[in-house]
Protein backbone atom coordinates (compact mmCIF):
# COMPACT_ATOMS: atom_id res chain seq x y z
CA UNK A 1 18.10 -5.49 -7.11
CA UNK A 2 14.73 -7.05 -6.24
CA UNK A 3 11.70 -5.51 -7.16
CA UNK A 4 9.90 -7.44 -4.18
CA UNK A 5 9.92 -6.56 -1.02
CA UNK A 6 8.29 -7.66 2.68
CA UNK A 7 6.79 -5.44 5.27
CA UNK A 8 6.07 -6.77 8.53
CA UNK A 9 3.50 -5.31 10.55
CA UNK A 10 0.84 -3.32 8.97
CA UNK A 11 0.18 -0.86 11.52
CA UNK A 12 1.17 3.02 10.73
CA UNK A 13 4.23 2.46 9.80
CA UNK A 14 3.75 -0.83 7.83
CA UNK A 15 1.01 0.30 6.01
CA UNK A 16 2.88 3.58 5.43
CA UNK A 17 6.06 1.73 3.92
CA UNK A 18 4.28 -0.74 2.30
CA UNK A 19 2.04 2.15 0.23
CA UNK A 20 5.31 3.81 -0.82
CA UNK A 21 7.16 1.09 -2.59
CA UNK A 22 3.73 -0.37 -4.36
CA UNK A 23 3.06 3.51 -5.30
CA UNK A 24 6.74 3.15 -6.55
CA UNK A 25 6.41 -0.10 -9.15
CA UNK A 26 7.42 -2.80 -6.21
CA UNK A 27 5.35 -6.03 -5.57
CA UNK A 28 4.92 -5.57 -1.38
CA UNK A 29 4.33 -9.18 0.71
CA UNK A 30 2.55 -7.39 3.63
CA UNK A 31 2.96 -9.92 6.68
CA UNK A 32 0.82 -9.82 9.86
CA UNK A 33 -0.47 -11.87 12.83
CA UNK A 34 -4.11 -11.53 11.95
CA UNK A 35 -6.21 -10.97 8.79
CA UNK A 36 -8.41 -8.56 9.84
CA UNK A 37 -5.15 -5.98 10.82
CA UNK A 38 -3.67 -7.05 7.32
CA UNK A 39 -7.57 -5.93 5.67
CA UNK A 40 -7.26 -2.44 7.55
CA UNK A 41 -4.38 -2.09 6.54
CA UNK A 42 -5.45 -2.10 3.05
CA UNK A 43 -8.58 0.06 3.73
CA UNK A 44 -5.91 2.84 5.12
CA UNK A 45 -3.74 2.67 1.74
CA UNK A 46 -6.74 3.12 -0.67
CA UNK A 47 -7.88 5.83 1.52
CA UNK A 48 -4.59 7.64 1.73
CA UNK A 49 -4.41 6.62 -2.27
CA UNK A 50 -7.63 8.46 -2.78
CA UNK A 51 -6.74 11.77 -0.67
CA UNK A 52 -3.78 12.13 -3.49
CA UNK A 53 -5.96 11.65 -6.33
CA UNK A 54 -8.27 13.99 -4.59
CA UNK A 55 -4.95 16.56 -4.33
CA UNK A 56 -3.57 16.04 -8.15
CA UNK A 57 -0.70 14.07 -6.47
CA UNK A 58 -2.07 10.63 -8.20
CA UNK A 59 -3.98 9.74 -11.11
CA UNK A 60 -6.91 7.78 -10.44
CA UNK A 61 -5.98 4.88 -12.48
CA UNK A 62 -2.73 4.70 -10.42
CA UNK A 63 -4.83 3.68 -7.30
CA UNK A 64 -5.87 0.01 -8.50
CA UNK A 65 -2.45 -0.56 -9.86
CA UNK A 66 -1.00 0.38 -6.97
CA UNK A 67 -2.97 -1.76 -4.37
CA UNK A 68 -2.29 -4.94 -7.52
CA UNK A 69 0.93 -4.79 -6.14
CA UNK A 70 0.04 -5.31 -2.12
């Protein structure tokens, strides 16, 4: 089993998948047409990162390890 995988698109759903295997130890190729959709797309993950630190979900240190893998 591969511990890489590629999301294409990096709109909600993207973004969403994407998040969920970095959060879960995989390195995540996120592929789009533009740069700037592939930079909100990152701005969207920390964010969602930080609302589950905020919660207890997450530690904090998890959050930079995490986007590493993106």
């Amino acid at each position: 089993m591969s511990d890489t995988v590629s999301v294409i698109g990096c709109g909600t759903m993207g973004n969403g998948i994407a998040h969920v295997f970095a959060q879960n130890g995989f390195q995540v190729n996120l592929i789009d047409l533009k740069e700037a959709y592939l930079q909100r797309a990152l701005v969207t993950i920390e964010k969602n990162l930080n609302r589950q630190v905020s919660k207890g979900i997450l530690a904090r240190d998890e959050v930079k390890r995490t986007l590493e893998r993106i």
